[in-house]
C-alpha atoms as a PDB file:
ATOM      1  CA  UNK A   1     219.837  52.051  59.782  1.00  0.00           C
ATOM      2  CA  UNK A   2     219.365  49.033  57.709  1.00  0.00           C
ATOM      3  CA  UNK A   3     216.508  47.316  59.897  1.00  0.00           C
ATOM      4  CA  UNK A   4     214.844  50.794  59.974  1.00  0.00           C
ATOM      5  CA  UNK A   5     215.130  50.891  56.272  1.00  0.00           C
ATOM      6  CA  UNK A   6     214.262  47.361  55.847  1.00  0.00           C
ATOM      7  CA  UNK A   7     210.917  47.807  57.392  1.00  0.00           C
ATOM      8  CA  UNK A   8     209.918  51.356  56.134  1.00  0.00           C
ATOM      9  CA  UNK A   9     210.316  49.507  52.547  1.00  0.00           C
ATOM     10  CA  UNK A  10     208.103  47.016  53.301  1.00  0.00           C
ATOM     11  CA  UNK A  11     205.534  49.138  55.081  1.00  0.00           C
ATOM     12  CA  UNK A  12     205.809  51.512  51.975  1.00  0.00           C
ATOM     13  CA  UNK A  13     205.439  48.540  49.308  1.00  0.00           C
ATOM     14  CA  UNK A  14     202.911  46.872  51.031  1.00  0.00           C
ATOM     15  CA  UNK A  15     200.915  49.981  51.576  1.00  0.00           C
ATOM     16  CA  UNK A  16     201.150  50.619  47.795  1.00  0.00           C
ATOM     17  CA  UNK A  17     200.384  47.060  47.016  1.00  0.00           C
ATOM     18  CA  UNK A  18     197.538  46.318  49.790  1.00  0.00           C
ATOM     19  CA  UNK A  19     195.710  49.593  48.734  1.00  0.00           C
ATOM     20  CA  UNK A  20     195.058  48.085  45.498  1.00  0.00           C
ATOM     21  CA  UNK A  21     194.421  44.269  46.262  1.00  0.00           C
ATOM     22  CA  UNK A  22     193.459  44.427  49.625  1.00  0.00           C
ATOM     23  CA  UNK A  23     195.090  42.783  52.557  1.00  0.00           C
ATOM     24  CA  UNK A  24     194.041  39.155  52.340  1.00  0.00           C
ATOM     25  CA  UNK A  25     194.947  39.045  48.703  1.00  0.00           C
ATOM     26  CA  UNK A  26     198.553  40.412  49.110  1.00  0.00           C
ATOM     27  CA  UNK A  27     201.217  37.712  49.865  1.00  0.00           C
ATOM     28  CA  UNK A  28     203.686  38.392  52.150  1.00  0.00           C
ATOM     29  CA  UNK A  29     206.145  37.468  49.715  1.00  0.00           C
ATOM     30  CA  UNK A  30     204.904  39.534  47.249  1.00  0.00           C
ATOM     31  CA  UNK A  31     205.213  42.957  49.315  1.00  0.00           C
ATOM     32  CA  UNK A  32     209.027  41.472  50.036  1.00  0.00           C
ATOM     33  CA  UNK A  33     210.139  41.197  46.703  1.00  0.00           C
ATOM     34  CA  UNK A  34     208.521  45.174  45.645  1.00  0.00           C
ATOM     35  CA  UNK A  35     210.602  46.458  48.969  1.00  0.00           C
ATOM     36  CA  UNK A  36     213.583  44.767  47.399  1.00  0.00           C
ATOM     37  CA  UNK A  37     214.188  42.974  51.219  1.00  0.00           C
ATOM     38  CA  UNK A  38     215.571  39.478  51.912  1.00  0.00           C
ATOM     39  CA  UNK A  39     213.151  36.446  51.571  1.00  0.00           C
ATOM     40  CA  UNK A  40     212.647  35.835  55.491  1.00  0.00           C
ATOM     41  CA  UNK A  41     213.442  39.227  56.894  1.00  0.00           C
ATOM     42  CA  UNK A  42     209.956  39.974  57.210  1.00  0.00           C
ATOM     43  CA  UNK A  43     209.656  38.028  60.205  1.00  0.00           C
ATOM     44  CA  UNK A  44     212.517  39.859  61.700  1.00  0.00           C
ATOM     45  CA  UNK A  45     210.456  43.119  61.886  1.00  0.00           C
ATOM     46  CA  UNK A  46     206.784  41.807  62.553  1.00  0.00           C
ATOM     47  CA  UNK A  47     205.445  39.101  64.406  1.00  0.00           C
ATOM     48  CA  UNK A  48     203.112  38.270  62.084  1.00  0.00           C
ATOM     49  CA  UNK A  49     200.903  39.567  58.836  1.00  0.00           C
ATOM     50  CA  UNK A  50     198.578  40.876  61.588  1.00  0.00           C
ATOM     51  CA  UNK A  51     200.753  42.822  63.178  1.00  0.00           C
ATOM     52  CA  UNK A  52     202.245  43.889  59.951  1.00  0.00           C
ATOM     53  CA  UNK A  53     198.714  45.194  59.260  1.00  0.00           C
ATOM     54  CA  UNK A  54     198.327  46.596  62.641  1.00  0.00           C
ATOM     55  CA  UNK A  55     201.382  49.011  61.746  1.00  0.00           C
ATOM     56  CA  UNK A  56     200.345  49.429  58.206  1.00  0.00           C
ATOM     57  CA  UNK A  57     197.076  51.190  59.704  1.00  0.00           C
ATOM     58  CA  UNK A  58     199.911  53.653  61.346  1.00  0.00           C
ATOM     59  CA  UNK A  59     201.738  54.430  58.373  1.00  0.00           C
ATOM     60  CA  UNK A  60     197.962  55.154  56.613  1.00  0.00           C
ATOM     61  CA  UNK A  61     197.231  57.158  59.799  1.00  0.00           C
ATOM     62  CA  UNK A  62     200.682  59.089  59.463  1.00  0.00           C
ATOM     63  CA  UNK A  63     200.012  59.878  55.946  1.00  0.00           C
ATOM     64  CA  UNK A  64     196.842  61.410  56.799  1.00  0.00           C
ATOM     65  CA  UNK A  65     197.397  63.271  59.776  1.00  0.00           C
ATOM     66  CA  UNK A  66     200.380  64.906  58.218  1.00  0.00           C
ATOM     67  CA  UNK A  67     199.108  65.783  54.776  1.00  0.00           C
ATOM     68  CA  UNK A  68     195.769  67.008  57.131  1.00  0.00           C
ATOM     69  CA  UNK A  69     198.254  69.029  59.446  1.00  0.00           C
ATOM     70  CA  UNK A  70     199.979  70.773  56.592  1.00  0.00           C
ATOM     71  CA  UNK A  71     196.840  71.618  54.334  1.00  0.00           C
ATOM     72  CA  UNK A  72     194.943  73.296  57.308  1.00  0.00           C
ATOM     73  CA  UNK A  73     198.066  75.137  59.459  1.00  0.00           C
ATOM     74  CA  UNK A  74     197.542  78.187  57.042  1.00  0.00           C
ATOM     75  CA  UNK A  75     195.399  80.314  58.875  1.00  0.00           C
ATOM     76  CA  UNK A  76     195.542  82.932  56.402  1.00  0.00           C
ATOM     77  CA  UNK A  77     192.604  81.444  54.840  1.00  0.00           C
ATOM     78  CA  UNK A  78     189.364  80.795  56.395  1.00  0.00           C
ATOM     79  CA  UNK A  79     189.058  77.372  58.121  1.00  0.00           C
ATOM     80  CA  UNK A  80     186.193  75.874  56.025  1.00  0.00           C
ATOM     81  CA  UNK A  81     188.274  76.597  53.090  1.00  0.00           C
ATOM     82  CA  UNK A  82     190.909  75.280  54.261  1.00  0.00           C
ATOM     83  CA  UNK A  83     188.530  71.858  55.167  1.00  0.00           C
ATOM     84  CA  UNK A  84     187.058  72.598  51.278  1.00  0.00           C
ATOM     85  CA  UNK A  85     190.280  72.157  49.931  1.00  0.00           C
ATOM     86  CA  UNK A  86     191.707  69.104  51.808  1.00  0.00           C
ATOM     87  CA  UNK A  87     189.138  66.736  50.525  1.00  0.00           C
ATOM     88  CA  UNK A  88     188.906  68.626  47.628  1.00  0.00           C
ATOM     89  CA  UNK A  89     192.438  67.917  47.234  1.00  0.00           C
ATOM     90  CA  UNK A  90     191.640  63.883  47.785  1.00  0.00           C
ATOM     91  CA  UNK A  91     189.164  63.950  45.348  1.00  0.00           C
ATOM     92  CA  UNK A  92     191.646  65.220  42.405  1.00  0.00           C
ATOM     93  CA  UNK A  93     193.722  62.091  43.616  1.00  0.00           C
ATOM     94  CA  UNK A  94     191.070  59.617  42.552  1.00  0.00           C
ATOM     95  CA  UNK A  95     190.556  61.591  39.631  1.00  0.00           C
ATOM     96  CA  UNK A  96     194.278  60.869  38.671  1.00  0.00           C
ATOM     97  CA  UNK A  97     193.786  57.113  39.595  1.00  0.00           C
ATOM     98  CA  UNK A  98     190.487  56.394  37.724  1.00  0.00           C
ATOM     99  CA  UNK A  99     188.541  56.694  40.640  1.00  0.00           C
ATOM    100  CA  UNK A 100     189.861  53.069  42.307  1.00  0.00           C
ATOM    101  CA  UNK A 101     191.851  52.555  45.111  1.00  0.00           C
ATOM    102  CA  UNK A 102     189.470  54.542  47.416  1.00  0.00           C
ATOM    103  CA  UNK A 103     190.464  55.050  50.935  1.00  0.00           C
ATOM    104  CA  UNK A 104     192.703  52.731  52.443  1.00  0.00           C
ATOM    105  CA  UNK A 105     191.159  53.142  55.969  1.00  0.00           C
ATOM    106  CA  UNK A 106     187.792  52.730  54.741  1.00  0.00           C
ATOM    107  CA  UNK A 107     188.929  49.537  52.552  1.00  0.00           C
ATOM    108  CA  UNK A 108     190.846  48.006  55.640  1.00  0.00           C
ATOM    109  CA  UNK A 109     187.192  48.705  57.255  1.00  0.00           C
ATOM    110  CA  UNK A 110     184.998  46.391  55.188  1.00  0.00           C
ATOM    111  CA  UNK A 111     187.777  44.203  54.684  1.00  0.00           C
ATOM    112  CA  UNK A 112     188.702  43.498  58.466  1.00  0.00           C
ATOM    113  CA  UNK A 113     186.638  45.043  60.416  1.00  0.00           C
ATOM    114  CA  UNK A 114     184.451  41.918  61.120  1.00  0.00           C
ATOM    115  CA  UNK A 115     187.382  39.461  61.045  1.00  0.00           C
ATOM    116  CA  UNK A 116     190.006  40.857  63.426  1.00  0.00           C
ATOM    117  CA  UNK A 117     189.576  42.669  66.956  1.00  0.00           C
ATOM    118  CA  UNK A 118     192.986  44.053  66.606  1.00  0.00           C
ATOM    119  CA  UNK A 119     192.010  45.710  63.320  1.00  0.00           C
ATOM    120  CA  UNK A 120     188.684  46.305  64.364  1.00  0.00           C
ATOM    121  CA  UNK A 121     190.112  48.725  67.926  1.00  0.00           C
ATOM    122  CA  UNK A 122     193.125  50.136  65.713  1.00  0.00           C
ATOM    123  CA  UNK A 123     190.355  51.298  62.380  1.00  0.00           C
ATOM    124  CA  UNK A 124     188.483  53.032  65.208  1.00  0.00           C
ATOM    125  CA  UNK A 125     191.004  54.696  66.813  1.00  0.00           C
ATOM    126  CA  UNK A 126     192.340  56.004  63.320  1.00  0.00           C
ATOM    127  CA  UNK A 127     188.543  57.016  62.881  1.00  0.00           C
ATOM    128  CA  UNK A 128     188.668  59.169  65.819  1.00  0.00           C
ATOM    129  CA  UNK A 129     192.020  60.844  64.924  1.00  0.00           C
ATOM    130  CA  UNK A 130     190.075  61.939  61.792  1.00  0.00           C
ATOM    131  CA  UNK A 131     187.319  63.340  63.394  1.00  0.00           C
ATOM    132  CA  UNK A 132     189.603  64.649  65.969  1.00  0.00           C
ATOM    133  CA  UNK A 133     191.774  67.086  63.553  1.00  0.00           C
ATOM    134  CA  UNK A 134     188.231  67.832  61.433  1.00  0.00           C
ATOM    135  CA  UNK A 135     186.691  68.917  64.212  1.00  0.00           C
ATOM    136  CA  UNK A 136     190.150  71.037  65.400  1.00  0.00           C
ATOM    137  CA  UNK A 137     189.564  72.796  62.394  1.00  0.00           C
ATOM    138  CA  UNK A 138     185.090  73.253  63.203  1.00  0.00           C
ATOM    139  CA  UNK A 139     185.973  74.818  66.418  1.00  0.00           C
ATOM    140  CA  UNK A 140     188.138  77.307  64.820  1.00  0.00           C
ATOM    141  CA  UNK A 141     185.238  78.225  62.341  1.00  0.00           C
ATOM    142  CA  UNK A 142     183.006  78.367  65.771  1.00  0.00           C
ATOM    143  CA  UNK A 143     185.047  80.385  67.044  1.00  0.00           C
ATOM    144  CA  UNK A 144     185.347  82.700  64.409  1.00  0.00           C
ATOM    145  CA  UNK A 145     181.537  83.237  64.394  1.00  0.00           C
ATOM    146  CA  UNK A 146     181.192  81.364  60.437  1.00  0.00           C
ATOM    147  CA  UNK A 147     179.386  78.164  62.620  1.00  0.00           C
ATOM    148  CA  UNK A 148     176.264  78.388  64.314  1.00  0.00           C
ATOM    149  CA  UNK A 149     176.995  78.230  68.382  1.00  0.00           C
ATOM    150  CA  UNK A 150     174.210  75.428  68.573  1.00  0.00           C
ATOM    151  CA  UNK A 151     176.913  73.338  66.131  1.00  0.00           C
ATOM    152  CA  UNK A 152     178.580  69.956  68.100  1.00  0.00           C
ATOM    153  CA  UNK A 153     181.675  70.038  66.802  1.00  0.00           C
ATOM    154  CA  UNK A 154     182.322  66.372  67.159  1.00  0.00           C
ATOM    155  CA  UNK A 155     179.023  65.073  65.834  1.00  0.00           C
ATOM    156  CA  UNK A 156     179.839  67.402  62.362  1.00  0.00           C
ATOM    157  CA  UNK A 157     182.848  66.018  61.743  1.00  0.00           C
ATOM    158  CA  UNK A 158     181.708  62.067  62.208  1.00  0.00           C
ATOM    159  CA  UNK A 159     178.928  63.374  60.082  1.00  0.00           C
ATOM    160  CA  UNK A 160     181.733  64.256  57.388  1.00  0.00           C
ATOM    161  CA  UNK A 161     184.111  61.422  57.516  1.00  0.00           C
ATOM    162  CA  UNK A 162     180.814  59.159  57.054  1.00  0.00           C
ATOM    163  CA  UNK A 163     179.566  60.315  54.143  1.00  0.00           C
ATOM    164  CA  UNK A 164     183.412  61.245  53.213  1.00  0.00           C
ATOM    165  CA  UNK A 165     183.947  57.205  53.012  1.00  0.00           C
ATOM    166  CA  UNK A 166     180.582  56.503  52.029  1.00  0.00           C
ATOM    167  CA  UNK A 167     180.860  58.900  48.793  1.00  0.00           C
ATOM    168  CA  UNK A 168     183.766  57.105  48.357  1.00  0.00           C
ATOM    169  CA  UNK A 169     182.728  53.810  47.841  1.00  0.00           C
ATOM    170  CA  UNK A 170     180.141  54.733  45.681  1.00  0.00           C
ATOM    171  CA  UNK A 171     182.475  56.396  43.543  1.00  0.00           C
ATOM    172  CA  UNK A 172     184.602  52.771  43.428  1.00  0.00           C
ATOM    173  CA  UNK A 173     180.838  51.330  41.513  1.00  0.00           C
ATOM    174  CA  UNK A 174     180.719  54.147  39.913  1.00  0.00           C
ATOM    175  CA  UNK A 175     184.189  55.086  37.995  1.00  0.00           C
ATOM    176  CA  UNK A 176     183.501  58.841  38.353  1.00  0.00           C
ATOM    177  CA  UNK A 177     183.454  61.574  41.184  1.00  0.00           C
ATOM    178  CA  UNK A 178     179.615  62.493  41.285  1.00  0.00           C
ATOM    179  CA  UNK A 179     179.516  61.107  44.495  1.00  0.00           C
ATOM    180  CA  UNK A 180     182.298  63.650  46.130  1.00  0.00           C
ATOM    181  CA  UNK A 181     180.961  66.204  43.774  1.00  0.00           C
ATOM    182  CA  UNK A 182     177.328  66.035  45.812  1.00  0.00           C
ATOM    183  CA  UNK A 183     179.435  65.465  49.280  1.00  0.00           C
ATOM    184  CA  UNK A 184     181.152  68.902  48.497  1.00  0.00           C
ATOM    185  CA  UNK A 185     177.843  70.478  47.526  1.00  0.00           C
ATOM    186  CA  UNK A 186     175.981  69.216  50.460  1.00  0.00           C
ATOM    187  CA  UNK A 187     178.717  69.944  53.015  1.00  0.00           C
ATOM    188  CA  UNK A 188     180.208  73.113  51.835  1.00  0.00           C
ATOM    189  CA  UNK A 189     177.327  74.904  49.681  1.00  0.00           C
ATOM    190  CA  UNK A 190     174.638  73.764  52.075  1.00  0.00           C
ATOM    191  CA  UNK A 191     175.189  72.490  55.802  1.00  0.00           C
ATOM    192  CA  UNK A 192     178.768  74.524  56.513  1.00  0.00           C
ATOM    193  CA  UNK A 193     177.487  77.776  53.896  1.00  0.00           C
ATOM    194  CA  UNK A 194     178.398  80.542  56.456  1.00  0.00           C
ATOM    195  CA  UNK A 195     175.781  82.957  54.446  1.00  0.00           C
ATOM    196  CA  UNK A 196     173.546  79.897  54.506  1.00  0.00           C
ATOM    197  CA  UNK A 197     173.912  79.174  58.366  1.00  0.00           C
ATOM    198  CA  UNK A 198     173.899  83.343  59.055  1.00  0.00           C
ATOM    199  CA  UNK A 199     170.420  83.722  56.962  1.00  0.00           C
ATOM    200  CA  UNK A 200     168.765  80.704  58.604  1.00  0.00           C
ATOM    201  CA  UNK A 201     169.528  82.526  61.953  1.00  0.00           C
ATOM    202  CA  UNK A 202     168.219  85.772  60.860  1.00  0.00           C
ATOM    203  CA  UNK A 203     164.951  84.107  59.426  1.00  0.00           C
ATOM    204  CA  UNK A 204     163.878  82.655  62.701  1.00  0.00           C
ATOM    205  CA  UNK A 205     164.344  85.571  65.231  1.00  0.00           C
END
């Protein structure tokens, strides 16, 4: 129970600390002292600050797939609503924080992506996961007839984590949410707009 303990602190710690500093400008140390764990026990559960990294992208991954998981399971409400309010949900978040921080995926991304393979096969795999349980919840809307049958499922939801990360580094230069603000508008009044999609349909038959 200890080692397990041991090395959820430090992957909790670290993920607090490397979300704000970034990973090459978070000592090992550092993260060891905020987890309260033995100078030299870090060692003991990674091989190295890579691979300490490696499984930090896992606990970001596990955060996300189970805060995604429990805000779209309702299927009392509709399924772009339920999309509309996840991110919407994110965006309060960086509201609370003064708009830094961002993503941690999408900082890890800049950061590492051109400086370790590791990092580099583990972001995109993450990636995919997120487009994965996005586009879970486009097939049910496809399903349900509020998507247009012509719709790729897949391609939509890369479409939306892009712009999702993109919006959020611009609000990082920014300091405010207009950038989230537009993504909402654009993807929920405009591209996913079930009245909007319906009407388009109807206007070219």
């Amino acid at each position: 129970m200890a080692c397990k303990d041991g090395r959820s602190a430090i992957l909790e710690k670290g993920a607090q600390i490397i979300h704000r500093k970034g990973f090459n400008h978070s000592g090992i140390q550092e993260i060891l002292d905020a987890a309260g764990v033995p100078k030299g026990s870090f060692y003991h559960y990674f091989k190295s600050k890579e691979d300490f990294g490696l499984n930090l992208l896992d606990h970001y991954a596990t955060y996300f797939i189970s805060r995604a998981e429990s805000q779209m399971k309702d299927k009392k409400v509709p399924p772009i609503k339920r999309l509309k309010d996840f991110f919407e949900g994110f965006r309060f978040f960086f509201e609370s924080n003064g708009c830094e921080l961002g993503c941690p995926i999408g900082n890890l991304s800049q950061e590492m992506g051109d400086l370790s393979p590791a990092f580099r096969k583990r972001l995109e795999e993450i990636f995919l996961m997120m487009r994965s349980r996005i586009a879970g919840v486009l097939n049910e809307a496809l399903r349900g007839g509020d998507l247009p049958g012509s719709l790729n499922a897949n391609e939509m939801a890369d479409f939306i984590v892009n712009s999702w990360e993109g919006a959020i580094v611009r609000m990082k230069v920014q300091k405010n949410t207009e950038a989230l603000q537009l993504f909402d508008r654009m993807i929920f009044d405009s591209i996913l707009k079930p009245t909007a999609i319906h009407n388009t349909g109807a206007d070219s038959e």
